[in-house]
PDB file of N, CA and C in Angstrom:
ATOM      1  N   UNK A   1      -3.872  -2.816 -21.509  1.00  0.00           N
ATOM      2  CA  UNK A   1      -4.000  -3.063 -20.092  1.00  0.00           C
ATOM      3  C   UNK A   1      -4.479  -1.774 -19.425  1.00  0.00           C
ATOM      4  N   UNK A   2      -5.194  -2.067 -18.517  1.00  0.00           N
ATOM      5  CA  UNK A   2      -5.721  -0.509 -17.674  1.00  0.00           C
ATOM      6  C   UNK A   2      -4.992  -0.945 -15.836  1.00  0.00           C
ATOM      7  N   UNK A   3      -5.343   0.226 -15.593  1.00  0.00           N
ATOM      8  CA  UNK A   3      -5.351   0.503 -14.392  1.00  0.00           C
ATOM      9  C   UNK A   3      -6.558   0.901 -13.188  1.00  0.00           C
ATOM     10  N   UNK A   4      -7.280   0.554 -12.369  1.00  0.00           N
ATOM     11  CA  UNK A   4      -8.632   0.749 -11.812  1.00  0.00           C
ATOM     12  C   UNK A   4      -7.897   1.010 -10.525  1.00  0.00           C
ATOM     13  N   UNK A   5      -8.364   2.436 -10.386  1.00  0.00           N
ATOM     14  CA  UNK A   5      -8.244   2.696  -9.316  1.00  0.00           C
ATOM     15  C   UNK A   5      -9.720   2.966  -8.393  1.00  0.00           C
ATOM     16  N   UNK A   6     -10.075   2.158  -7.703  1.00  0.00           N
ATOM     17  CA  UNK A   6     -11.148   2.363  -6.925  1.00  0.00           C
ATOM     18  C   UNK A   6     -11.495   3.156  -5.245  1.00  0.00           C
ATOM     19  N   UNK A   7     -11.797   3.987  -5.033  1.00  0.00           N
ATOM     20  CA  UNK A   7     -12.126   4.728  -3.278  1.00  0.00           C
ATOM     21  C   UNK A   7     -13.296   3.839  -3.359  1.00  0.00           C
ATOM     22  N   UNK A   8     -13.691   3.360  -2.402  1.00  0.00           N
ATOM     23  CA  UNK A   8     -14.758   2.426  -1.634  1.00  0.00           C
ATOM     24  C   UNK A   8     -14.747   3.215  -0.487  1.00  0.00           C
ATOM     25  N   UNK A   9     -16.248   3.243   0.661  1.00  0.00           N
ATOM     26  CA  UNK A   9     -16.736   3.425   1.682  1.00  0.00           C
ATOM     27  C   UNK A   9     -16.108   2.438   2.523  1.00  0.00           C
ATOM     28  N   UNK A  10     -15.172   2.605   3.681  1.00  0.00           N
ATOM     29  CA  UNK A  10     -15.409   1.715   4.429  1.00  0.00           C
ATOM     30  C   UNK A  10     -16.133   0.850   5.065  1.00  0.00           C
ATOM     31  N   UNK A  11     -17.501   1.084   4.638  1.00  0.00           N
ATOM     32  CA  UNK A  11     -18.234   0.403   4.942  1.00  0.00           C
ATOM     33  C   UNK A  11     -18.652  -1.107   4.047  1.00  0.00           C
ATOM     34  N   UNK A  12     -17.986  -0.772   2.915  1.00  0.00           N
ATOM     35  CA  UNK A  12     -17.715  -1.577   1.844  1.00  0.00           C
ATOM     36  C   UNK A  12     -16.609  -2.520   1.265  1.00  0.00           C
ATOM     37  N   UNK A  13     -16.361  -2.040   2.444  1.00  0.00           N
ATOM     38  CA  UNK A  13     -14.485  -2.551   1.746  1.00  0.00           C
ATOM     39  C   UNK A  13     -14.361  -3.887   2.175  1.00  0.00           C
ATOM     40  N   UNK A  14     -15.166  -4.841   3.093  1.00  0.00           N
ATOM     41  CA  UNK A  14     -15.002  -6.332   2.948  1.00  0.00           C
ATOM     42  C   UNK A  14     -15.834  -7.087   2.066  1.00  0.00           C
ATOM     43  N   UNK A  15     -16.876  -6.579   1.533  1.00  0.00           N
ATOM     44  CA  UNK A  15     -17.555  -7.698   0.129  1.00  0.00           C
ATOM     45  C   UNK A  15     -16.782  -7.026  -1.033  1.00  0.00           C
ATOM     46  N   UNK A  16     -16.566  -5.677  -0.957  1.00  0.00           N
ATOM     47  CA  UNK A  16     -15.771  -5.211  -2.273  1.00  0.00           C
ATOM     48  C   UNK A  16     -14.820  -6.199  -2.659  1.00  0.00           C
ATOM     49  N   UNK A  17     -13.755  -6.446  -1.485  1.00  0.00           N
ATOM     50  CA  UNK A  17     -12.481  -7.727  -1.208  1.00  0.00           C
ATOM     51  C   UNK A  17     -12.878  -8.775  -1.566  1.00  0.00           C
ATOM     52  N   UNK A  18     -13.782  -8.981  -0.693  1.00  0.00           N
ATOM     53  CA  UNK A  18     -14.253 -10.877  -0.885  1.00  0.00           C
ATOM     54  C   UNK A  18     -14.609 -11.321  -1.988  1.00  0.00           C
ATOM     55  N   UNK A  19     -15.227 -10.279  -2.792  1.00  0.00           N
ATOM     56  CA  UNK A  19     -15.772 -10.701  -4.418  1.00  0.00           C
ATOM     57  C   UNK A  19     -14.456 -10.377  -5.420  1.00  0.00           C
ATOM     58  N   UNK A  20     -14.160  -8.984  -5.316  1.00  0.00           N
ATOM     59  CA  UNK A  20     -12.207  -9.428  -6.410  1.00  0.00           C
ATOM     60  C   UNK A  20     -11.517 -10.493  -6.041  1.00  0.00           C
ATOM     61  N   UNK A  21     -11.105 -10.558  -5.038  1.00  0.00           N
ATOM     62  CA  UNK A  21     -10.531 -11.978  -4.649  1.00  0.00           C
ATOM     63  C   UNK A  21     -11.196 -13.023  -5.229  1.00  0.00           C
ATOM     64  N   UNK A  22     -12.306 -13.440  -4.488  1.00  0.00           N
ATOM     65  CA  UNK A  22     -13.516 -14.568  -5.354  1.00  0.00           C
ATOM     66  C   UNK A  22     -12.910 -14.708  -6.632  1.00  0.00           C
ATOM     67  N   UNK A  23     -13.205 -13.537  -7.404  1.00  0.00           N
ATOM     68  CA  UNK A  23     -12.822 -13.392  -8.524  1.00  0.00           C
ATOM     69  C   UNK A  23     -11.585 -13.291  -9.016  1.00  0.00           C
ATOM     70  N   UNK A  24     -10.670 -13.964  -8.246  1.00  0.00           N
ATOM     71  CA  UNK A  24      -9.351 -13.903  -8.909  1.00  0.00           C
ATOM     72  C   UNK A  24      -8.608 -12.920  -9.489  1.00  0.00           C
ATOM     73  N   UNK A  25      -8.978 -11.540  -9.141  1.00  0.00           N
ATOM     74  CA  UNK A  25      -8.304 -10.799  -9.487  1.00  0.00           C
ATOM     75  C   UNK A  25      -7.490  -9.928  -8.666  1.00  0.00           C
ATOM     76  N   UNK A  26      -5.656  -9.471  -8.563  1.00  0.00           N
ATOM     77  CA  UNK A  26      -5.215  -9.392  -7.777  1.00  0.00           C
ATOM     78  C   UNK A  26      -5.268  -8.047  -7.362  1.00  0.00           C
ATOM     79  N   UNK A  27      -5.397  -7.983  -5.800  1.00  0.00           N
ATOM     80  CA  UNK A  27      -5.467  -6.086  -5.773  1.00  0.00           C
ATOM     81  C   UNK A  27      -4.496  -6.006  -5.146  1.00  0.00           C
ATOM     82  N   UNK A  28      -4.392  -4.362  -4.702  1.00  0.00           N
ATOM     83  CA  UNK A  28      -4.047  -4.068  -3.526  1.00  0.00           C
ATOM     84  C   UNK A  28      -4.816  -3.191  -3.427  1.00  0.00           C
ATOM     85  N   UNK A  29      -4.924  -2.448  -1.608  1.00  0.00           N
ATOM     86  CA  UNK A  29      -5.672  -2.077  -0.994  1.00  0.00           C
ATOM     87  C   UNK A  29      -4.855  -1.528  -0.046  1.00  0.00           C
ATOM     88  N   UNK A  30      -5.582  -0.129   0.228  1.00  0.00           N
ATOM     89  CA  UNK A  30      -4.845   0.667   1.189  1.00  0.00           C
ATOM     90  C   UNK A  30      -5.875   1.559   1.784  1.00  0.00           C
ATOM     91  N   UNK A  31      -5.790   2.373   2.899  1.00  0.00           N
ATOM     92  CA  UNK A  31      -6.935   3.529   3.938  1.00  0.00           C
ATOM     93  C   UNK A  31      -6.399   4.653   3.288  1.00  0.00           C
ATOM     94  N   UNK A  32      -7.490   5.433   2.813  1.00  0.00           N
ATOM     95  CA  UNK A  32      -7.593   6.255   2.838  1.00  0.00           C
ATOM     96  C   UNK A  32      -8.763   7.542   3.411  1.00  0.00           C
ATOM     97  N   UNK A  33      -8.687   9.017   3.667  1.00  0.00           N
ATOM     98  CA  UNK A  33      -9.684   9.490   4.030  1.00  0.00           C
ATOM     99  C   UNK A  33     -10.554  10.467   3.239  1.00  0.00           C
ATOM    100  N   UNK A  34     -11.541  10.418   3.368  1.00  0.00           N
ATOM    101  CA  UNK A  34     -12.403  11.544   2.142  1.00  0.00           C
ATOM    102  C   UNK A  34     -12.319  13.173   2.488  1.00  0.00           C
ATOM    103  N   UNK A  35     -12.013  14.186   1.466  1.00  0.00           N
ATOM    104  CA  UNK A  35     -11.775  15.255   2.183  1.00  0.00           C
ATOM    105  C   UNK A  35     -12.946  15.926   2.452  1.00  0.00           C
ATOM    106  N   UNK A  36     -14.078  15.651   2.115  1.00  0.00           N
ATOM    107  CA  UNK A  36     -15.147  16.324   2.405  1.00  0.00           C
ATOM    108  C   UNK A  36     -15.799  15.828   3.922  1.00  0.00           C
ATOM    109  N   UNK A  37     -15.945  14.836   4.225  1.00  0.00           N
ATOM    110  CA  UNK A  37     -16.745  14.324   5.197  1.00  0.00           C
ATOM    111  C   UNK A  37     -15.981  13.901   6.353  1.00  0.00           C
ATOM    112  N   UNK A  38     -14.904  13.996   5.470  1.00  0.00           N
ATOM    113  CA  UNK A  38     -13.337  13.262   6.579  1.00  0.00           C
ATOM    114  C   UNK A  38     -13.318  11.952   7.334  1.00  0.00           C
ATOM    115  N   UNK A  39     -13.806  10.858   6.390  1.00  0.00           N
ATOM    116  CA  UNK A  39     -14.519   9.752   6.889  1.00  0.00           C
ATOM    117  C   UNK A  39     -13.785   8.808   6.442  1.00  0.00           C
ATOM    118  N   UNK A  40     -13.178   7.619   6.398  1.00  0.00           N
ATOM    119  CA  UNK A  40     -12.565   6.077   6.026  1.00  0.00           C
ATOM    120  C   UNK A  40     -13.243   5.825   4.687  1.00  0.00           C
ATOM    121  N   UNK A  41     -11.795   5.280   4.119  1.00  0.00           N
ATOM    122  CA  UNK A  41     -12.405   4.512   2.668  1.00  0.00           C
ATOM    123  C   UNK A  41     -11.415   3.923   2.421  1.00  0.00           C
ATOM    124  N   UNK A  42     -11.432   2.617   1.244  1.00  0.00           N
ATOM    125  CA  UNK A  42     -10.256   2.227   1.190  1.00  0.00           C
ATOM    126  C   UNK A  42     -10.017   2.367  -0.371  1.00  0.00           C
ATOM    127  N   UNK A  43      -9.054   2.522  -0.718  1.00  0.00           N
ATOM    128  CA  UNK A  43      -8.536   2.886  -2.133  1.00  0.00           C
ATOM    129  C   UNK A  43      -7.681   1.241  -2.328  1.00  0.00           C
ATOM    130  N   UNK A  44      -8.776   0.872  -3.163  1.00  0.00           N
ATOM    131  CA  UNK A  44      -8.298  -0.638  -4.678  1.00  0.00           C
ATOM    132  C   UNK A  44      -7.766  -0.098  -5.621  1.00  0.00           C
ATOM    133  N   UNK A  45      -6.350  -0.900  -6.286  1.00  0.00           N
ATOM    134  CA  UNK A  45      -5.854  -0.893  -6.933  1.00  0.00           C
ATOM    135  C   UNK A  45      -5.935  -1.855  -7.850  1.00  0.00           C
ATOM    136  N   UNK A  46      -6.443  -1.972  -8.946  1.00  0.00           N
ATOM    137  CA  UNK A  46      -6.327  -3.485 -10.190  1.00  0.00           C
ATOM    138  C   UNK A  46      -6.083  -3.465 -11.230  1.00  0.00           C
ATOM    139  N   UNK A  47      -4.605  -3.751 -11.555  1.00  0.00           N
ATOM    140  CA  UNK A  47      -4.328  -3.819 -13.144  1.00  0.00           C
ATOM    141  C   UNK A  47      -5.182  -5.321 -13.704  1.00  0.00           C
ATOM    142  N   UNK A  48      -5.771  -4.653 -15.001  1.00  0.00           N
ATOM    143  CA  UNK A  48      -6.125  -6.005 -15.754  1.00  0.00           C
ATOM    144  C   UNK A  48      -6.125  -5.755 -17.035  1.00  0.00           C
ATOM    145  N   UNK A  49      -6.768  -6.616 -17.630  1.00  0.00           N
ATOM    146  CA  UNK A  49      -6.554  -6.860 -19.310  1.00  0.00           C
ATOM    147  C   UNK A  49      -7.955  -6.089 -19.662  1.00  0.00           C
ATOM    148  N   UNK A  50      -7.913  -5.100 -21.094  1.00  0.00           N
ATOM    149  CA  UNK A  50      -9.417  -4.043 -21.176  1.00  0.00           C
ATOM    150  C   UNK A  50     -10.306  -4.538 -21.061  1.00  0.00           C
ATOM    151  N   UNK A  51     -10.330  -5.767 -21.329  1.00  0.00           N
ATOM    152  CA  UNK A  51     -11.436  -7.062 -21.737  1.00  0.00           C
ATOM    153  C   UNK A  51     -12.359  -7.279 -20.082  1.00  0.00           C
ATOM    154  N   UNK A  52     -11.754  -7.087 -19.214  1.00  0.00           N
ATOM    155  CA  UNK A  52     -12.083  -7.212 -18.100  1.00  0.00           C
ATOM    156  C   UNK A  52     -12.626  -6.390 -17.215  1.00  0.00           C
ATOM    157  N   UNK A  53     -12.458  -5.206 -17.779  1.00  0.00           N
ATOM    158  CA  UNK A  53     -12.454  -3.869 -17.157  1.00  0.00           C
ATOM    159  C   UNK A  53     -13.961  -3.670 -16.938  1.00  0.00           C
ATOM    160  N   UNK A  54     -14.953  -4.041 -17.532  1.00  0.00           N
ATOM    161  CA  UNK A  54     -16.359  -3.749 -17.120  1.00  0.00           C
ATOM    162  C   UNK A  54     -16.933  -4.941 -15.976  1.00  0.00           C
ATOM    163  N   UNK A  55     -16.238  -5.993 -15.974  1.00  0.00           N
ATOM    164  CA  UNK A  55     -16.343  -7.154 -15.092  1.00  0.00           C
ATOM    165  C   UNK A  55     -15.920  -6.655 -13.335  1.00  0.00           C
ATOM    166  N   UNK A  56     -15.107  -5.663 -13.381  1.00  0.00           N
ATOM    167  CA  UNK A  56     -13.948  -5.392 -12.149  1.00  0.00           C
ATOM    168  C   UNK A  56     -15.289  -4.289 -11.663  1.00  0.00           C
ATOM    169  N   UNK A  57     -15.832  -3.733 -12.688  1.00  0.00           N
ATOM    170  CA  UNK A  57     -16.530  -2.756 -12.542  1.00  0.00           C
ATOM    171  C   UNK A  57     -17.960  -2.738 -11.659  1.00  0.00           C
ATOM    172  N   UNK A  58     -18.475  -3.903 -12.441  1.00  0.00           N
ATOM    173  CA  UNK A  58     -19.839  -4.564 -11.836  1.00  0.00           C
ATOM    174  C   UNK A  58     -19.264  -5.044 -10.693  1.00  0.00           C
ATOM    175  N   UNK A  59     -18.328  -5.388 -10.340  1.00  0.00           N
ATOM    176  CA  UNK A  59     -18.168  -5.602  -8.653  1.00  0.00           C
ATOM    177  C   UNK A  59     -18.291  -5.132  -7.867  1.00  0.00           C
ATOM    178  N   UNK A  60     -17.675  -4.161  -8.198  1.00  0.00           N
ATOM    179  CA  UNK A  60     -17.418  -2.802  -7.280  1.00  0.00           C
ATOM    180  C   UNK A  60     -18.831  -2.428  -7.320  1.00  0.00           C
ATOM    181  N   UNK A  61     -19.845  -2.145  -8.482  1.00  0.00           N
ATOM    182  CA  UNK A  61     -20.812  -1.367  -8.380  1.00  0.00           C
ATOM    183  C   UNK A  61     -21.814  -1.906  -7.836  1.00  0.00           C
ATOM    184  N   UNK A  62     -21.397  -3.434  -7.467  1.00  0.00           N
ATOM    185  CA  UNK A  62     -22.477  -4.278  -7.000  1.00  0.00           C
ATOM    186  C   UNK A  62     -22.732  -4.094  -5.095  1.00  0.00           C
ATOM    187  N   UNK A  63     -21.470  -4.313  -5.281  1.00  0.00           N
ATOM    188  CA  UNK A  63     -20.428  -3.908  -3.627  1.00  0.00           C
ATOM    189  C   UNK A  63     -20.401  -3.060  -3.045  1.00  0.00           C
ATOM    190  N   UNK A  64     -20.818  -1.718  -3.438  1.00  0.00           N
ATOM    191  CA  UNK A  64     -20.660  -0.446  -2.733  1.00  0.00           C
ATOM    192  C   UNK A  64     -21.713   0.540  -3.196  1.00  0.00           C
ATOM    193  N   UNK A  65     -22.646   0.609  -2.019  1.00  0.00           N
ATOM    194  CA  UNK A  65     -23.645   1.307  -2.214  1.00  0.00           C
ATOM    195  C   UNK A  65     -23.721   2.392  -1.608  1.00  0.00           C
ATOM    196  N   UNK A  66     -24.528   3.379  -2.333  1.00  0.00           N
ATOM    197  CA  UNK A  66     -24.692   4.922  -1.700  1.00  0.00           C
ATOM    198  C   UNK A  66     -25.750   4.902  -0.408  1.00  0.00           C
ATOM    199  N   UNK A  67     -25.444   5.704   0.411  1.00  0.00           N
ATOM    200  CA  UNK A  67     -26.121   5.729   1.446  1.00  0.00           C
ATOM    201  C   UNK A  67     -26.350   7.205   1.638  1.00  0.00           C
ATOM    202  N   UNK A  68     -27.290   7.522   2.509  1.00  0.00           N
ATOM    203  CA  UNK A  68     -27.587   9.294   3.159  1.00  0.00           C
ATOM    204  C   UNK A  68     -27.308   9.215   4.686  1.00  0.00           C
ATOM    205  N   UNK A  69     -26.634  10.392   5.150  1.00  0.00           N
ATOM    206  CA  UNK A  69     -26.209  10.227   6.435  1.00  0.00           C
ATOM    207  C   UNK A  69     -26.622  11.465   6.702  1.00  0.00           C
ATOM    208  N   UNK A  70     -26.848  11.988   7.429  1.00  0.00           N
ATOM    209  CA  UNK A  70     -26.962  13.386   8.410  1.00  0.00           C
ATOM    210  C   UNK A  70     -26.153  13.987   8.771  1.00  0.00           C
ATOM    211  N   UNK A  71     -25.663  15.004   8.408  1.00  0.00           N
ATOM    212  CA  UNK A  71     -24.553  15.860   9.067  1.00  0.00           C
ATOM    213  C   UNK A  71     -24.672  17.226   9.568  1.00  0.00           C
ATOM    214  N   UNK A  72     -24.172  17.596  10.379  1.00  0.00           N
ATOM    215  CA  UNK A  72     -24.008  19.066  11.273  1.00  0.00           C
ATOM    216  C   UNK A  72     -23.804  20.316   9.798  1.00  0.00           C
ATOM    217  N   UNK A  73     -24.460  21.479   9.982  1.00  0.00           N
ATOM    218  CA  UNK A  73     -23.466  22.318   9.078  1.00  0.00           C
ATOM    219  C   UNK A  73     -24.047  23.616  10.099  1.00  0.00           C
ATOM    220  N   UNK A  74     -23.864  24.946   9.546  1.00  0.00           N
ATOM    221  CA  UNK A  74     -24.265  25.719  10.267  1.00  0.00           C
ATOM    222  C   UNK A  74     -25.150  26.686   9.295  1.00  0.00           C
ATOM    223  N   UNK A  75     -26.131  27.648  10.251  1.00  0.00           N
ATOM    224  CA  UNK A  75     -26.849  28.510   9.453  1.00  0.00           C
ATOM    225  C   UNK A  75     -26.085  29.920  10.166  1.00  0.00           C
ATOM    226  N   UNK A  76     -26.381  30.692   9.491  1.00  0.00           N
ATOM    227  CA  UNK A  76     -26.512  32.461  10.160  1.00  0.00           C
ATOM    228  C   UNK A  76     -27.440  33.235  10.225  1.00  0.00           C
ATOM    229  N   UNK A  77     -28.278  33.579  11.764  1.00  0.00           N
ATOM    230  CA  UNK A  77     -29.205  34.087  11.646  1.00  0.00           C
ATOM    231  C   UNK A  77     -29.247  35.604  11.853  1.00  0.00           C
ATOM    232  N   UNK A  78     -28.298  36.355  11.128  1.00  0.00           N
ATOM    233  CA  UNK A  78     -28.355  37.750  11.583  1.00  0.00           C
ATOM    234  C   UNK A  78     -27.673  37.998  12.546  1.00  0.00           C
ATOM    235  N   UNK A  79     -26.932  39.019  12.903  1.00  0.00           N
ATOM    236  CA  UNK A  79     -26.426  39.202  14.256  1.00  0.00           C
ATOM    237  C   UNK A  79     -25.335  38.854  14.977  1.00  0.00           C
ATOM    238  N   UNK A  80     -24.426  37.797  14.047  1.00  0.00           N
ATOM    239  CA  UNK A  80     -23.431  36.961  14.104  1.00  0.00           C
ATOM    240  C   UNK A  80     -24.027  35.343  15.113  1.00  0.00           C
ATOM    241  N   UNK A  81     -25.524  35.046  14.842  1.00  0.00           N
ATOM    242  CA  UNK A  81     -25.801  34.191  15.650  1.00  0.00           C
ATOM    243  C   UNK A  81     -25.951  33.175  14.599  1.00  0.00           C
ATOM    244  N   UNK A  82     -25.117  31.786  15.548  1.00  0.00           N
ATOM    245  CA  UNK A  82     -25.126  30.662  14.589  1.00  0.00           C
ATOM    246  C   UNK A  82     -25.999  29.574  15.078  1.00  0.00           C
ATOM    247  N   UNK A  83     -26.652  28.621  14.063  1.00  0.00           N
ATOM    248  CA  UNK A  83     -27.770  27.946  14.780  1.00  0.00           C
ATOM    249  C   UNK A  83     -26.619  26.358  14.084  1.00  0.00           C
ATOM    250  N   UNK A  84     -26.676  24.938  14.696  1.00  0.00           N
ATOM    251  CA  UNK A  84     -26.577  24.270  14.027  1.00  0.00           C
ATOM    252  C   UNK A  84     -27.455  23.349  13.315  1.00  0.00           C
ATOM    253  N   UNK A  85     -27.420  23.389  11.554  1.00  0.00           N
ATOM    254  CA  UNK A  85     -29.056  22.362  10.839  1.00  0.00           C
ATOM    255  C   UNK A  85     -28.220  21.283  10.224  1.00  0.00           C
ATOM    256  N   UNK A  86     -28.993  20.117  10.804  1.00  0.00           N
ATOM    257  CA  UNK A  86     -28.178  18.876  10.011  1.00  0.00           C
ATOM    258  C   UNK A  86     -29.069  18.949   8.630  1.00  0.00           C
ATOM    259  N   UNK A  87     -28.471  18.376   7.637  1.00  0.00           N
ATOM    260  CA  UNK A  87     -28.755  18.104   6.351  1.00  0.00           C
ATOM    261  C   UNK A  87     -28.493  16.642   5.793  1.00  0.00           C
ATOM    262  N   UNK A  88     -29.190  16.333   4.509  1.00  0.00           N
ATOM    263  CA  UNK A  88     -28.826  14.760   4.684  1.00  0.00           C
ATOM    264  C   UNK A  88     -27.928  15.049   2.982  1.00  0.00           C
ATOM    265  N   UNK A  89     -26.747  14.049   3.568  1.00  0.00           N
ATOM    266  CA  UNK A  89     -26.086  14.206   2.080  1.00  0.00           C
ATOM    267  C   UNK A  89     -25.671  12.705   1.659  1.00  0.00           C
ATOM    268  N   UNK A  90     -25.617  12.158   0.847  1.00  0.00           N
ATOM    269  CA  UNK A  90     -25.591  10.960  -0.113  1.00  0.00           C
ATOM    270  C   UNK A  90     -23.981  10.517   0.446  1.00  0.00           C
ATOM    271  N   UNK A  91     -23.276   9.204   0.628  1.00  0.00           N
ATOM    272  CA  UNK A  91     -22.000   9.100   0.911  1.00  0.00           C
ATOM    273  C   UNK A  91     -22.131   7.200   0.797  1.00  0.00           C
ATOM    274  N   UNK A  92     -20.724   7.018   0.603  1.00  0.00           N
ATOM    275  CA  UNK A  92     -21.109   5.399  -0.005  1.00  0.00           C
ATOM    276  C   UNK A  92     -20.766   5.954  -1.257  1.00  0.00           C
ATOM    277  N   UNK A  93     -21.028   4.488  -1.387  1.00  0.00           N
ATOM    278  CA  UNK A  93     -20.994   4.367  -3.354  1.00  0.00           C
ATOM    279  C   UNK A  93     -18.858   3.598  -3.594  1.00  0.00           C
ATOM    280  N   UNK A  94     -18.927   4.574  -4.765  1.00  0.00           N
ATOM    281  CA  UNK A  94     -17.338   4.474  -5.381  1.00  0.00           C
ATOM    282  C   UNK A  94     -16.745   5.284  -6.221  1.00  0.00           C
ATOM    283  N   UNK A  95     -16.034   5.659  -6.374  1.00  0.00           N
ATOM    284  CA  UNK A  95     -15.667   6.852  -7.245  1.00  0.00           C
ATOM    285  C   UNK A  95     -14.036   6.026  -7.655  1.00  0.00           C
ATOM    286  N   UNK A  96     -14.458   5.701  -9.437  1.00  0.00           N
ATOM    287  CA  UNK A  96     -13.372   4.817  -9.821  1.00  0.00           C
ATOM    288  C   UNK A  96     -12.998   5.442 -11.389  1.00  0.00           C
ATOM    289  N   UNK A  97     -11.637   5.468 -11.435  1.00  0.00           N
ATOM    290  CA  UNK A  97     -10.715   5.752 -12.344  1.00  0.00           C
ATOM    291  C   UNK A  97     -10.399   4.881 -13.012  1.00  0.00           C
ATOM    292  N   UNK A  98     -10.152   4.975 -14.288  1.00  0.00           N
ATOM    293  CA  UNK A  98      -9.884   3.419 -15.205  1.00  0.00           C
ATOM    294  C   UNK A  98      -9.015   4.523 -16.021  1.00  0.00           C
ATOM    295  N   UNK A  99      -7.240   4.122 -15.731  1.00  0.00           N
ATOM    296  CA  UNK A  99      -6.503   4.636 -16.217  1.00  0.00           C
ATOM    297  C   UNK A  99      -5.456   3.635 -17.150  1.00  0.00           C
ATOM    298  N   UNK A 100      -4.988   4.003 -18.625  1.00  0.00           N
ATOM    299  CA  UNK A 100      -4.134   3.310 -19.282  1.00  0.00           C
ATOM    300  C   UNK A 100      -3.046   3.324 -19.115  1.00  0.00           C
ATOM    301  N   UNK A 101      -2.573   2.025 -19.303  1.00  0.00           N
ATOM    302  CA  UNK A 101      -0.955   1.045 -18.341  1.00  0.00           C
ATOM    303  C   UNK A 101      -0.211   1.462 -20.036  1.00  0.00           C
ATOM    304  N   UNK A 102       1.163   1.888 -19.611  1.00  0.00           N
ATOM    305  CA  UNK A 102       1.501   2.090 -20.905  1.00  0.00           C
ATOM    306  C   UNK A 102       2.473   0.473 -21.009  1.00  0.00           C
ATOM    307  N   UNK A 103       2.937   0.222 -19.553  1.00  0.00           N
ATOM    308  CA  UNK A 103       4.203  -0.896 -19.774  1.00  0.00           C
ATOM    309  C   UNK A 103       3.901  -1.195 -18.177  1.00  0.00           C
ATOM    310  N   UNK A 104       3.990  -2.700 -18.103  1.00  0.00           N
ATOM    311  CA  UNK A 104       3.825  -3.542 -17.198  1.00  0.00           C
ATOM    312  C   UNK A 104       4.884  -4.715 -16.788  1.00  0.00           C
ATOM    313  N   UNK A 105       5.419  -4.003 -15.943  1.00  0.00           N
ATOM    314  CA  UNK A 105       6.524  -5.352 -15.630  1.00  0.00           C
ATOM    315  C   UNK A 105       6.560  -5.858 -14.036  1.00  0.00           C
ATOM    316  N   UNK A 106       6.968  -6.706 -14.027  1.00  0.00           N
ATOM    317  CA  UNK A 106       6.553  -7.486 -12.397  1.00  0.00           C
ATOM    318  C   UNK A 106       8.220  -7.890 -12.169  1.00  0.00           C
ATOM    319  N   UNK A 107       8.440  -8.178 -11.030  1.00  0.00           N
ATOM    320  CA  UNK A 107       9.848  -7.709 -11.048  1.00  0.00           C
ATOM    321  C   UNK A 107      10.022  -8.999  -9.842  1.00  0.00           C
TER     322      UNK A 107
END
């Protein structure tokens, strides 16, 4: 048995749902925030059988796509003078853990 732990984009997090569910498989789901961008995501939880584990996978990877956004950073131009240059950085997607269940009990 594994464990899938999935971060999703909030921007993702209702077809991510609608298709595990669809798919009969039970999650849970909770907010979490990214420490880099400091932005919403939601962290899936899905125990399943190994057999399944590339199935849970293609969902998610189907479901949550990378995107480029623009963000503020700063330059230094000499002198202690700061200019602000947006840059475009990649955000979206999923960043998922597939960890082994040693013992599973439901209570």
């Amino acid at each position: 048995m594994k464990l899938i732990v999935a971060i999703v984009s909030s921007e993702d997090t209702t077809k991510v749902s609608r298709e595990l569910i669809r798919a009969q498989f039970p999650i849970t789901k909770f907010s979490t925030t990214g420490g880099f961008l400091m932005t919403g995501n939601t962290t899936f939880v899905v125990g399943v059988e190994d057999d399944m584990v590339q199935y849970v996978l293609d969902i998610i990877g189907k479901n949550s796509k990378t995107r480029s956004k623009m963000v503020p950073t700063s330059a230094s131009y000499g002198m202690g003078m700061l200019a602000s240059i947006p840059i475009e950085v990649p955000v979206g997607g999923a960043t998922v853990f597939v960890l082994d269940v040693d013992q599973f009990i439901k209570l």
